[in-house]
C-alpha atoms as a PDB file:
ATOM      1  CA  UNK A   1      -9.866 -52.112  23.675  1.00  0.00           C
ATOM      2  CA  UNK A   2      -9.692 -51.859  27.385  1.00  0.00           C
ATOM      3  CA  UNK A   3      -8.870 -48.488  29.139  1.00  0.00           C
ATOM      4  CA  UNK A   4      -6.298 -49.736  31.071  1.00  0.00           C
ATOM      5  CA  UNK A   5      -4.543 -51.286  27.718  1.00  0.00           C
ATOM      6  CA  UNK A   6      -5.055 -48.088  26.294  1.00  0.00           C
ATOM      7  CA  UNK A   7      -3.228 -46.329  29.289  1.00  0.00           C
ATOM      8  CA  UNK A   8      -0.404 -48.868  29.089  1.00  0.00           C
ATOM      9  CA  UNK A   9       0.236 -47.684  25.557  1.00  0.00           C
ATOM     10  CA  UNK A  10       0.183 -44.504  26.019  1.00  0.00           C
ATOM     11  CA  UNK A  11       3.166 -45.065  28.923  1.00  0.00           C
ATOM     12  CA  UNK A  12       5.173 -47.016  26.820  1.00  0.00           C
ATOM     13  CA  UNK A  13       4.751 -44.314  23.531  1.00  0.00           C
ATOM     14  CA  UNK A  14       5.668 -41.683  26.340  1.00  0.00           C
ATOM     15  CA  UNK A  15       8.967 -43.777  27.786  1.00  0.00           C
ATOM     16  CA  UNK A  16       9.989 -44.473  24.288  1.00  0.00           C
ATOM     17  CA  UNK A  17       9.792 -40.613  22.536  1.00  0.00           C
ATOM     18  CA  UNK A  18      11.369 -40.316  26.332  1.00  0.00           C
ATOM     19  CA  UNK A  19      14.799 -42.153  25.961  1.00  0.00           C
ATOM     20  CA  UNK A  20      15.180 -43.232  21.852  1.00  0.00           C
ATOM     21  CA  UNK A  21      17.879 -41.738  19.956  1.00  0.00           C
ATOM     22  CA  UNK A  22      17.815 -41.084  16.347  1.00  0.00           C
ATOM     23  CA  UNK A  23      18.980 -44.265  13.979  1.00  0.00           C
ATOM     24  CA  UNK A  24      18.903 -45.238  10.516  1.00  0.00           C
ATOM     25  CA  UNK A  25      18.234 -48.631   9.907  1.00  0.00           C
ATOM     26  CA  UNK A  26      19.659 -50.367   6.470  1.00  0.00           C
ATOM     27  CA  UNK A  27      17.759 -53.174   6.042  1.00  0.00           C
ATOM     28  CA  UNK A  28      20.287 -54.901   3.546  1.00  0.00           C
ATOM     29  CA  UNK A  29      23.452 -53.733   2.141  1.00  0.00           C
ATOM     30  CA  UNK A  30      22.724 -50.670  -0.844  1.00  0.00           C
ATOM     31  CA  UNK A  31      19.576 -50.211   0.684  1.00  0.00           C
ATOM     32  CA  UNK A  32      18.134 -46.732   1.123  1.00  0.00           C
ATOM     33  CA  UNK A  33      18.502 -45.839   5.432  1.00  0.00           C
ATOM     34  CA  UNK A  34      15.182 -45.145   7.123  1.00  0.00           C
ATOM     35  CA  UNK A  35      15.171 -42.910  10.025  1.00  0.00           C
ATOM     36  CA  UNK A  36      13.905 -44.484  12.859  1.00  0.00           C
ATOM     37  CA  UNK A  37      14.600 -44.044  16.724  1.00  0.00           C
ATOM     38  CA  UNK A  38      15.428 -46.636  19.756  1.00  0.00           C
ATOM     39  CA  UNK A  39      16.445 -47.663  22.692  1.00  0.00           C
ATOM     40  CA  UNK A  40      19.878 -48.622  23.575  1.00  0.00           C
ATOM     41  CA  UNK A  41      20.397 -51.215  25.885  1.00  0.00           C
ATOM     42  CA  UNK A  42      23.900 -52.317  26.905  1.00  0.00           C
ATOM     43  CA  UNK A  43      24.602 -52.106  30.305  1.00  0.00           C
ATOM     44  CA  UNK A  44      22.270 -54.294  32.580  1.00  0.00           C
ATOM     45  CA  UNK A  45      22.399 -54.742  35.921  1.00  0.00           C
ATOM     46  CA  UNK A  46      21.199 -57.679  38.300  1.00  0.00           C
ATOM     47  CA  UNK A  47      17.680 -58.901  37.541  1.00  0.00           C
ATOM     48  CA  UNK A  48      15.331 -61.617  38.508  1.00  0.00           C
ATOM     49  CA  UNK A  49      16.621 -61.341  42.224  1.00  0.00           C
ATOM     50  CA  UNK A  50      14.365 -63.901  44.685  1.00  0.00           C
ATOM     51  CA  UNK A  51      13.068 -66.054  41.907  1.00  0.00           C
ATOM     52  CA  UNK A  52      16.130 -68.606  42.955  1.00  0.00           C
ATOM     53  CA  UNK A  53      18.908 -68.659  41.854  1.00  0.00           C
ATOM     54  CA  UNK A  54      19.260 -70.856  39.128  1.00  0.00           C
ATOM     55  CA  UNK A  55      16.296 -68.807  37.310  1.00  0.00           C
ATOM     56  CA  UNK A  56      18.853 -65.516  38.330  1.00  0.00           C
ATOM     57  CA  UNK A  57      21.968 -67.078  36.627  1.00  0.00           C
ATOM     58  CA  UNK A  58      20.274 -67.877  33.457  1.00  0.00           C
ATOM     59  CA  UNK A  59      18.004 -64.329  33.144  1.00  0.00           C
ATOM     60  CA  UNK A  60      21.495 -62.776  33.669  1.00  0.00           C
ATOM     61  CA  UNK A  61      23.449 -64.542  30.829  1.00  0.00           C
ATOM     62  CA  UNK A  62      20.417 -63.894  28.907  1.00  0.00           C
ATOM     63  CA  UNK A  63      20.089 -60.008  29.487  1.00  0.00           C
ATOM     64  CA  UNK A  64      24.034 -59.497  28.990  1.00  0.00           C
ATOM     65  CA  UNK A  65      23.437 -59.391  25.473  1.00  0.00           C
ATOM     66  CA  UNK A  66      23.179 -55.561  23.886  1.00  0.00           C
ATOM     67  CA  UNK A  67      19.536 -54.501  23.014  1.00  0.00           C
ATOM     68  CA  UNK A  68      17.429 -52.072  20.240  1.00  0.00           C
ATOM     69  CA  UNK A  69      13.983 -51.350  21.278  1.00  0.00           C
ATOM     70  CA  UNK A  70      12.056 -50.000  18.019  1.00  0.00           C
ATOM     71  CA  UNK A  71       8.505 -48.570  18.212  1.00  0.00           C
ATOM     72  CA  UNK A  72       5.797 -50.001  15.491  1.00  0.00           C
ATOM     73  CA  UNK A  73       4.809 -46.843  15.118  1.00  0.00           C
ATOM     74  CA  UNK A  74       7.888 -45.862  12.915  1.00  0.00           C
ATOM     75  CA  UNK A  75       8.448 -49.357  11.548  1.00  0.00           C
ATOM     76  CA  UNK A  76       6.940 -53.092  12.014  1.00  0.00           C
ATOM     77  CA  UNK A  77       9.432 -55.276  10.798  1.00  0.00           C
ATOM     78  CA  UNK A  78      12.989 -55.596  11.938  1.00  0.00           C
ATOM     79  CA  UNK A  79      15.268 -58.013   9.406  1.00  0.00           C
ATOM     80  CA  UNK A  80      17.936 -60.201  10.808  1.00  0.00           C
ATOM     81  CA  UNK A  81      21.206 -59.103   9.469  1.00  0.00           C
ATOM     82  CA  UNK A  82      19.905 -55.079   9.335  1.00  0.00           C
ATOM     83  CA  UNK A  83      22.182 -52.565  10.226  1.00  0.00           C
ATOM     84  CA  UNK A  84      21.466 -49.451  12.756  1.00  0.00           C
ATOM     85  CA  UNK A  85      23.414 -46.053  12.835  1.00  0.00           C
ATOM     86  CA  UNK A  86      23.272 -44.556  15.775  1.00  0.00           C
ATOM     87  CA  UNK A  87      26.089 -42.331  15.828  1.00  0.00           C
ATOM     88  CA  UNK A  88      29.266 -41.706  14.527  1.00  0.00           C
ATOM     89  CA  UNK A  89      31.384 -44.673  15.110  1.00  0.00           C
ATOM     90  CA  UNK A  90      28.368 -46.978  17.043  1.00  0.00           C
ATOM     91  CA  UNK A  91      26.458 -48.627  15.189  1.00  0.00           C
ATOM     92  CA  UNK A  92      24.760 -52.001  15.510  1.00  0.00           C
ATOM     93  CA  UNK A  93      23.875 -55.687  13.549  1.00  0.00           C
ATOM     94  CA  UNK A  94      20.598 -57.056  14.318  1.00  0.00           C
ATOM     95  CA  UNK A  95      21.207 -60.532  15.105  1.00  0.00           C
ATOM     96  CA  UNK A  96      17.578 -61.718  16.673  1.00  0.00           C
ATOM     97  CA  UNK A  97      14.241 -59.287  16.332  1.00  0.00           C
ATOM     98  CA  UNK A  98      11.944 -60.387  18.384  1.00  0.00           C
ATOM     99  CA  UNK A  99       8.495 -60.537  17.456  1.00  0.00           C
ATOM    100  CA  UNK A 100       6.376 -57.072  18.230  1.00  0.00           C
ATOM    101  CA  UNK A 101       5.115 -56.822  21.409  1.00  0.00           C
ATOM    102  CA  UNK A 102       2.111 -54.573  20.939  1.00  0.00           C
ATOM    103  CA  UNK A 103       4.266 -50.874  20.882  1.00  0.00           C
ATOM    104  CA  UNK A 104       7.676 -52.172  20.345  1.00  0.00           C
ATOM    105  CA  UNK A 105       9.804 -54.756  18.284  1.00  0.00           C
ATOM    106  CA  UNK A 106      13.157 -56.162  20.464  1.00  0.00           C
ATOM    107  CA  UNK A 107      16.357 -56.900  18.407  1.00  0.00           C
ATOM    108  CA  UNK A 108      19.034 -59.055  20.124  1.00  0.00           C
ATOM    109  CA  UNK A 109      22.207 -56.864  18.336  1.00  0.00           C
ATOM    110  CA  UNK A 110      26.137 -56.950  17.791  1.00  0.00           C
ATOM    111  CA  UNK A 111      27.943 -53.549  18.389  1.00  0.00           C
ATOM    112  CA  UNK A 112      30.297 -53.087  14.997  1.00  0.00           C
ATOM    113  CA  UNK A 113      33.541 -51.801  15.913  1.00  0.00           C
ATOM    114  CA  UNK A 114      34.410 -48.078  15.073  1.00  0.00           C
ATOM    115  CA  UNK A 115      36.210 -49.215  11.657  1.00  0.00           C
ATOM    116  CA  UNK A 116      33.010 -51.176  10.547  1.00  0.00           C
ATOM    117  CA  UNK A 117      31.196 -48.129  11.444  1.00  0.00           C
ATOM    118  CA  UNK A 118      32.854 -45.759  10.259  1.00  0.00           C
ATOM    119  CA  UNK A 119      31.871 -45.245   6.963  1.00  0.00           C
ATOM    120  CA  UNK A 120      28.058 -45.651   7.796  1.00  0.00           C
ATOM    121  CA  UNK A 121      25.795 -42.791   7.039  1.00  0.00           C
ATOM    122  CA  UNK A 122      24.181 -41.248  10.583  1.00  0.00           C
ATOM    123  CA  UNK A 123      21.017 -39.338  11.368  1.00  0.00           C
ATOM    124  CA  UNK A 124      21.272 -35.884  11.055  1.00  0.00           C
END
């Protein structure tokens, strides 16, 4: 391995213990939760400025979508269809996981309303 991948890493371990919350994910209905933290992303802002703006348009529909960022160092496969607590009342259906990306697995999700997520069990 390469310092510099090595140094990259070790940023992206620090950003994640940085800004993940605590989750459970429930890999299928009945199953027992596994603690877990991630990333929440649901509020994006303009990106992809000066590439045209065609390119612009499209990375903007794309990035609209809400996001889980899980590190493979807590767990290394994400199932379509899982279910993550985050709170009380948000929680979130993983609709697309992305393949890992060296320190993290991406998961394309669906915020449940309060009433489907209401009777979820949340980290302590």
């Amino acid at each position: 391995m390469s310092r510099a991948r090595d140094q990259r890493r070790a940023a992206r371990r620090a950003l994640h213990n940085d800004r993940a919350v605590p989750a459970l994910y429930i890999a299928t209905t009945g199953a027992t939760p596994i603690p877990v933290t991630v990333r929440v992303w649901t509020q994006f802002g303009m990106i992809g400025r000066g590439i045209g703006r065609l390119v612009e348009a499209n990375a903007e529909r794309e990035e609209a979508k809400p996001k889980l960022i899980f590190s493979t160092d807590e767990i290394t496969f994400i199932r379509n269809g899982a279910i993550v607590s985050v709170e009380a009342g948000e929680a979130y259906r993983v609709e697309l996981a992305h393949p890992a990306d060296d320190t993290s697995i991406t998961a394309d999700v669906t915020r449940l309303s309060a009433s489907e997520a209401a009777s979820l069990p949340i980290p302590d």
